[in-house]
Protein backbone atom coordinates (compact mmCIF):
# COMPACT_ATOMS: atom_id res chain seq x y z
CA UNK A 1 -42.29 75.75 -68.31
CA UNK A 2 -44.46 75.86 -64.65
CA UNK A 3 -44.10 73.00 -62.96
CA UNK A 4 -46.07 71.69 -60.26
CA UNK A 5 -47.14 69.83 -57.25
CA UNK A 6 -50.45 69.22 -56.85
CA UNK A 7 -53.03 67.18 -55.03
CA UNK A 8 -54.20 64.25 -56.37
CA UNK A 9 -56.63 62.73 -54.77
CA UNK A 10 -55.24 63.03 -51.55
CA UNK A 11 -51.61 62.04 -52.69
CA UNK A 12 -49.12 64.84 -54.08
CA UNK A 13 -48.29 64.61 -57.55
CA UNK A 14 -46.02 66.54 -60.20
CA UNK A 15 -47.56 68.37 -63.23
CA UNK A 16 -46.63 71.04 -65.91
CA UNK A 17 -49.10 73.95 -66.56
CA UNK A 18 -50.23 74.42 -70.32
CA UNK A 19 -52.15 77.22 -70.40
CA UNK A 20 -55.30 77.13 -68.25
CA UNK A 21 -54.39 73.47 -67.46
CA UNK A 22 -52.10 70.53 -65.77
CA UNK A 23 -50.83 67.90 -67.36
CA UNK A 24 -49.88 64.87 -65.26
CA UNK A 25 -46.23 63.56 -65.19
CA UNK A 26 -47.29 60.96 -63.56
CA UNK A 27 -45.66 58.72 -66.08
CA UNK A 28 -42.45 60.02 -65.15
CA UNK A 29 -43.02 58.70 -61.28
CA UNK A 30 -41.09 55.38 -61.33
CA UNK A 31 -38.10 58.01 -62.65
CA UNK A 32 -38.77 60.98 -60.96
CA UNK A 33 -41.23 60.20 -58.09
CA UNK A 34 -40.42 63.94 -56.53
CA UNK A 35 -40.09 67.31 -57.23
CA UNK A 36 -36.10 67.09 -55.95
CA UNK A 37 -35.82 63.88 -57.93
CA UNK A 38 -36.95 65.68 -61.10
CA UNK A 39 -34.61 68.76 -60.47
CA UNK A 40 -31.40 66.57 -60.08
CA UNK A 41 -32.31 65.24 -63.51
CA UNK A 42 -30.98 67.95 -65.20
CA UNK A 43 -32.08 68.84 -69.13
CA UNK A 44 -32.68 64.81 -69.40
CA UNK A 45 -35.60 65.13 -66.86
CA UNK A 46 -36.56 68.69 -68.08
CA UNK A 47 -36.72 67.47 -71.74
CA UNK A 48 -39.00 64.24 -70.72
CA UNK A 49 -41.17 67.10 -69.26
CA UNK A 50 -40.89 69.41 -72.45
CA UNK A 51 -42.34 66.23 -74.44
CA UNK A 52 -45.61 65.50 -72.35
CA UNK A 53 -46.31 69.18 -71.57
CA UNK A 54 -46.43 69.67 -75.74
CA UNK A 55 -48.18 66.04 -76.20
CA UNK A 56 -49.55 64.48 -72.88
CA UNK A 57 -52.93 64.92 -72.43
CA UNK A 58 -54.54 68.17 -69.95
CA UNK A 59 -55.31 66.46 -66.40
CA UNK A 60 -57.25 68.87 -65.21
CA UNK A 61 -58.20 72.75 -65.25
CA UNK A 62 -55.00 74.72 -63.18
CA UNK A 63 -58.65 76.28 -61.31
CA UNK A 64 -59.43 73.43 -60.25
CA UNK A 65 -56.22 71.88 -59.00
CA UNK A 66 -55.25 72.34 -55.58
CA UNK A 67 -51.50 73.65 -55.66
CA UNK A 68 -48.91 72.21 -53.01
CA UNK A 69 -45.06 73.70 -52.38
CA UNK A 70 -43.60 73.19 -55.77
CA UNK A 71 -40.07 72.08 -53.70
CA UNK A 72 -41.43 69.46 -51.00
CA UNK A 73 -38.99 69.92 -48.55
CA UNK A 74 -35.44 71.36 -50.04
CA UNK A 75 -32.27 70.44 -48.09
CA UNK A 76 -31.60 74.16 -47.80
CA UNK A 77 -33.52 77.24 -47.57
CA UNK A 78 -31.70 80.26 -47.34
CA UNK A 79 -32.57 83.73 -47.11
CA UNK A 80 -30.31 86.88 -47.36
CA UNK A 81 -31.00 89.97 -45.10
CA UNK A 82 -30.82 93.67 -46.23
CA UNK A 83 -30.21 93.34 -49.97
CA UNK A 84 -32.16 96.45 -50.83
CA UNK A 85 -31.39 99.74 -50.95
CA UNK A 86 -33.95 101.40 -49.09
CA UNK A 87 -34.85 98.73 -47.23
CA UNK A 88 -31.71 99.05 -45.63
CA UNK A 89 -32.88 102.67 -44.86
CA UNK A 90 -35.62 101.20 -43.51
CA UNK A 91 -33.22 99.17 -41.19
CA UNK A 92 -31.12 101.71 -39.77
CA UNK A 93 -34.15 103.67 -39.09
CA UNK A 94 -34.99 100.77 -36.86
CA UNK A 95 -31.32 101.03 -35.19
CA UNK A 96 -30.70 97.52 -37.06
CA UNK A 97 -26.86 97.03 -37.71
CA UNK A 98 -26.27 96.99 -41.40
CA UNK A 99 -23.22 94.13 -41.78
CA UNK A 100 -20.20 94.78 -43.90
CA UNK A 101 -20.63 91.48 -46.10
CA UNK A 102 -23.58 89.26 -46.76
CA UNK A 103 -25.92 88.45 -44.13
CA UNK A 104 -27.51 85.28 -44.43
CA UNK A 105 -29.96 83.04 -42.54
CA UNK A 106 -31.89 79.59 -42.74
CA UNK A 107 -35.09 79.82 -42.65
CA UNK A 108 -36.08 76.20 -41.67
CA UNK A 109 -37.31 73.92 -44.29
CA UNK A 110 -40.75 72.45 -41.85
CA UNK A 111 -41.54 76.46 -42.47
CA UNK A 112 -42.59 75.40 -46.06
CA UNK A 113 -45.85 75.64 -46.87
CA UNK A 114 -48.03 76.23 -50.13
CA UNK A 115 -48.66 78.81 -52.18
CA UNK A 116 -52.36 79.60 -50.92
CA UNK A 117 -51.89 78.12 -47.39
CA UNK A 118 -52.74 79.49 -44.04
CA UNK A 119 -50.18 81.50 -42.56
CA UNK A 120 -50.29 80.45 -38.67
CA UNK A 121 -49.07 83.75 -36.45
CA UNK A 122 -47.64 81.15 -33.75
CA UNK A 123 -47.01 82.95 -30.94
CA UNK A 124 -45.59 86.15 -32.39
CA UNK A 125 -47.07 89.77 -31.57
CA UNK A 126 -45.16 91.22 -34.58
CA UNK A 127 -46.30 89.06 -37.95
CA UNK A 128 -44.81 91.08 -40.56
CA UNK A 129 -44.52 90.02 -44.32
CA UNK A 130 -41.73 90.53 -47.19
CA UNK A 131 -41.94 89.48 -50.95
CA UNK A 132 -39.01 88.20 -52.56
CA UNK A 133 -37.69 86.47 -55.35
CA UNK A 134 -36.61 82.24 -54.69
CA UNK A 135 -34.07 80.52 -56.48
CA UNK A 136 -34.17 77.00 -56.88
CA UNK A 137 -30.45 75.37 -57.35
CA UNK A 138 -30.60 72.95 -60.33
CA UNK A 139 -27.15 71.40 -60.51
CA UNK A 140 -24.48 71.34 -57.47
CA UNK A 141 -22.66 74.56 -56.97
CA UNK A 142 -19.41 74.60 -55.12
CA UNK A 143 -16.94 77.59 -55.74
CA UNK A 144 -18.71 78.86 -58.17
CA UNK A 145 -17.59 81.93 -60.08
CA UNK A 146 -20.39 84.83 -60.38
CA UNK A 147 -20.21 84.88 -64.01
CA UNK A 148 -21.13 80.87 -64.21
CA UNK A 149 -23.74 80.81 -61.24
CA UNK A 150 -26.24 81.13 -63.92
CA UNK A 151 -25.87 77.65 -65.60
CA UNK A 152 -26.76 76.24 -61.38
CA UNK A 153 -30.56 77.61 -61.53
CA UNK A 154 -32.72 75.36 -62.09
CA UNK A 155 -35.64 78.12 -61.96
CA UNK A 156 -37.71 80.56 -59.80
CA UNK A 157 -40.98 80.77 -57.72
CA UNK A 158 -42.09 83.39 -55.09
CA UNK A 159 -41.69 83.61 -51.75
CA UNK A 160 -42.93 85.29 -48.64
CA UNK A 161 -40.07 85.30 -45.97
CA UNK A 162 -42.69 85.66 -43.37
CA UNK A 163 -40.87 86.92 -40.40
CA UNK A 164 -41.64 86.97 -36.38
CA UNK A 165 -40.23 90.13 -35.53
CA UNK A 166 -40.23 89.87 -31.97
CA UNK A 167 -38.79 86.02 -31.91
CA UNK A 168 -36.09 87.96 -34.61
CA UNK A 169 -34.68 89.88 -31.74
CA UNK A 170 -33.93 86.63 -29.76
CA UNK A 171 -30.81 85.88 -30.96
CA UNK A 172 -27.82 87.36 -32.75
CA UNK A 173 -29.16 85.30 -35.64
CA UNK A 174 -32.48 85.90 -37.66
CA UNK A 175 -33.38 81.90 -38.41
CA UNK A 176 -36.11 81.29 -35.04
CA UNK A 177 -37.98 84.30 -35.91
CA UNK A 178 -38.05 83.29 -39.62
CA UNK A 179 -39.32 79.65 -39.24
CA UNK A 180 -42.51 79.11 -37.55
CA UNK A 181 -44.30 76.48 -39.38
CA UNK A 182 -45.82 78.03 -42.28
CA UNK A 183 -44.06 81.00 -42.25
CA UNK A 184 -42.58 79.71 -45.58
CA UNK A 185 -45.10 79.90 -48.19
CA UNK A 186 -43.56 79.22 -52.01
CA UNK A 187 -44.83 78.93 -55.15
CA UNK A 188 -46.95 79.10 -57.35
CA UNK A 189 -45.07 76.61 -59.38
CA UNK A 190 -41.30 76.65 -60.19
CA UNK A 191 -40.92 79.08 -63.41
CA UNK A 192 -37.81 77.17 -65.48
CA UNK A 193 -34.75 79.32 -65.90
CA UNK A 194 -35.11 79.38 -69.45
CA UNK A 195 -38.44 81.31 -69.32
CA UNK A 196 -36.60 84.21 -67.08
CA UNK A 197 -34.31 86.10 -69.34
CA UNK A 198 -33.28 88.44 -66.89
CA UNK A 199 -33.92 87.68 -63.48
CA UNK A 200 -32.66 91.07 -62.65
CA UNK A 201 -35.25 92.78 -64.01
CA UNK A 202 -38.68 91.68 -62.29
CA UNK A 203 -40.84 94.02 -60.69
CA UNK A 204 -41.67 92.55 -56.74
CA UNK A 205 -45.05 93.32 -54.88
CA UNK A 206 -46.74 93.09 -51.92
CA UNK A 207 -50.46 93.58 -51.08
CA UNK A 208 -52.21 93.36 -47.27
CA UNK A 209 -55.88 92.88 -47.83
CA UNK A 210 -55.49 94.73 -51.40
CA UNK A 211 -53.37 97.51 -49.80
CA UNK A 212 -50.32 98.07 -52.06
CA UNK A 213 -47.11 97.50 -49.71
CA UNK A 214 -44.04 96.81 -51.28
CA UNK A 215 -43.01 97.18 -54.64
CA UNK A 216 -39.61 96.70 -56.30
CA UNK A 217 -37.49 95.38 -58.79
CA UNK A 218 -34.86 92.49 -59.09
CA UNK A 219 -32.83 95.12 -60.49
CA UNK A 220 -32.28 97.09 -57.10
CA UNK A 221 -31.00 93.98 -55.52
CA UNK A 222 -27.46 95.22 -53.98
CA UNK A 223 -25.88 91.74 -54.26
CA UNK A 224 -27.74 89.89 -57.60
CA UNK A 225 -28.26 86.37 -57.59
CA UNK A 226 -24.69 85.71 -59.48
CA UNK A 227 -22.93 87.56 -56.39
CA UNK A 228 -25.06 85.34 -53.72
CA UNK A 229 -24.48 81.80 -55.71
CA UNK A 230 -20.81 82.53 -55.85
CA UNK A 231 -20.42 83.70 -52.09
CA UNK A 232 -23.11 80.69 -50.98
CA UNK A 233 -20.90 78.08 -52.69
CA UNK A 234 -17.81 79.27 -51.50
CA UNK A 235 -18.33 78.06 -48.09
CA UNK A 236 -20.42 75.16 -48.32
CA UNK A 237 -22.05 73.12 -51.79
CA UNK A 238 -25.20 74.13 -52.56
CA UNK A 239 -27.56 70.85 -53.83
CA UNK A 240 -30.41 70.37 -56.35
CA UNK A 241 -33.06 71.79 -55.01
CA UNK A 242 -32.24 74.28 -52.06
CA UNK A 243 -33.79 77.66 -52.30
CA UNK A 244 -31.96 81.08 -52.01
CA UNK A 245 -34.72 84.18 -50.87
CA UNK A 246 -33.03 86.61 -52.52
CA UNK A 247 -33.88 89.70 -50.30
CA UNK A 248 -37.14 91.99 -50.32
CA UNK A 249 -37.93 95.91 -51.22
CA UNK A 250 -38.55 98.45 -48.69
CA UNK A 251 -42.44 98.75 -46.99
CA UNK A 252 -42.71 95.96 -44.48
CA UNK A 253 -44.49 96.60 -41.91
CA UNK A 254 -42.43 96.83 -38.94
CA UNK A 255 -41.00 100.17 -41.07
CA UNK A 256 -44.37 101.72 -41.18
CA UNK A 257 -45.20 104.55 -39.10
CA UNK A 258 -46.68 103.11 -36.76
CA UNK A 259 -45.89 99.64 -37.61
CA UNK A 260 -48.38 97.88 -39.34
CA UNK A 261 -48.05 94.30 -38.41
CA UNK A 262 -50.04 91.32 -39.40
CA UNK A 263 -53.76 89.93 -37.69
CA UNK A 264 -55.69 87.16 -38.00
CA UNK A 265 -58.23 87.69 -41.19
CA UNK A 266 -55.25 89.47 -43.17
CA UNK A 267 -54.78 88.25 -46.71
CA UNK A 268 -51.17 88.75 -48.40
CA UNK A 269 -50.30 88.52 -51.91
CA UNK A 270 -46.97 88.39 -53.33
CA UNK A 271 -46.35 88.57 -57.19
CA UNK A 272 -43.54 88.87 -59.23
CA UNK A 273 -43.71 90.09 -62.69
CA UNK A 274 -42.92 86.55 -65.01
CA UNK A 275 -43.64 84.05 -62.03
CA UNK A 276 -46.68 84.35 -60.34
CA UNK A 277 -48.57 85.50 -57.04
CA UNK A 278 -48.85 83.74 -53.90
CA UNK A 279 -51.47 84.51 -51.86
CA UNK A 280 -52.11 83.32 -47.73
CA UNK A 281 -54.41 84.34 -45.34
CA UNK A 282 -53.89 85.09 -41.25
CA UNK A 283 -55.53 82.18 -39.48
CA UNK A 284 -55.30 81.00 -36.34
CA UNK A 285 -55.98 77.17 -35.84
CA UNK A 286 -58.75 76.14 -33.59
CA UNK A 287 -57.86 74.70 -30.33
């Protein structure tokens, strides 16, 4: 199943896609008035779902909804750094230090945005963009083995792990330059673990005003999602609802030659083959 936030009328609400439409689960509020509320439920919440997407009746045309951030505001979102192959060519060629283990950062959850919102430059010089793959947790995971990680996801959406390259370099970690407001657009909907056979398999793209950029797949991922649950939960319990970036291809745009960063007017799309495309454009706000 997709599932949704949408908005209603001026208020958010939670919906299902079937087929070219919503359907409202706004009978489920009193139970699961939020997205996070819905996730914790577990199968119980996912099979109330399952019954009104099959018999509840279509809200509205998915054209014609306007589509929020399917996770309103997780209690985590993390993001791992250099989890490609060549994009970790693309680092060293950069004179970035490639670390011996894992290297994670928070991207701050007030970066969230939706998945066709305006992507607000702030005051970087360097706006670059990467695709990648978002988990969402679905039941607590603390020192969890990599060959049960799999039963924790709850599903997947896409991300764009926009990135202030410039405000990157400030500190030793990565999270200010990866968490201006908006710089965290997710969506379109969450895609329910059960519809992704093999997340290790999904072919990642990136597009700058139609201009093909990126383009990958799950499968080149150097530490899979299994491998970043377990190492994740090790050290601290991950909760219903936080989201895991998984890592992004090669052909960002601080790697071009020259470097090809972001201006206002730019449009990128991010798709990932059996979830969707999310799609923002450069603005910056009037004054």
């Amino acid at each position: 199943m997709k599932l949704v936030r949408f908005n209603d009328g001026g208020c958010p609400a939670l919906g299902v896609v079937r087929g070219e439409g919503v359907v409202s689960l706004a009978s489920l509020q009193k139970i699961y008035p939020t997205m996070l509320s819905l996730i914790a439920g577990g199968e119980a919440a996912l099979a109330k779902v399952r019954e009104l997407h099959d018999n509840g009746p279509s809200h509205a045309p998915l054209a014609e909804v306007a589509l929020l951030a399917p996770v309103e505001r997780p209690g985590k979102f993390l993001a791992i750094g250099m989890n490609y192959r060549k994009h970790i060519e693309e680092a060293k060629r950069l004179g970035v230090a490639i670390p011996d283990h894992q290297f994670w950062f928070n991207k701050q959850t007030s970066c969230v945005v939706g998945p066709y919102d305006d992507t607000d430059p702030g005051v970087t010089q360097m706006l670059d963009y990467e695709v990648e793959l978002c988990v969402v947790i679905g039941r607590p995971a603390k020192g969890v083995k990599s060959e049960d990680a799999a039963a924790h996801v709850f599903g997947y959406m896409v991300c764009n792990d926009v990135s202030a390259r410039d405000w990157q370099k400030h500190s030793p970690t990565f999270t200010v330059g990866k968490s201006f407001d908006s710089h965290g657009p997710i969506g379109p909907w969450i895609v329910t673990a059960d519809e992704i056979p093999d997340p290790h398999a999904l072919r990642l793209r990136s597009f700058v005003n139609g201009q093909p950029r990126q383009d990958g797949n799950t499968s080149e991922l150097v530490y899979d999602i299994w491998d970043q649950i377990s190492y994740l939960s090790t050290a601290f319990t991950l909760d219903p609802g936080d989201l895991i970036a998984t890592g992004t291809p090669d052909g960002v745009g601080v790697a071009m030659t020259p470097p090809q960063f972001l201006k206002p007017g730019d449009v990128v799309r991010c798709e990932i083959e059996g979830v969707g495309a999310i799609e923002n454009k450069v603005v910056v706000p009037a004054a």
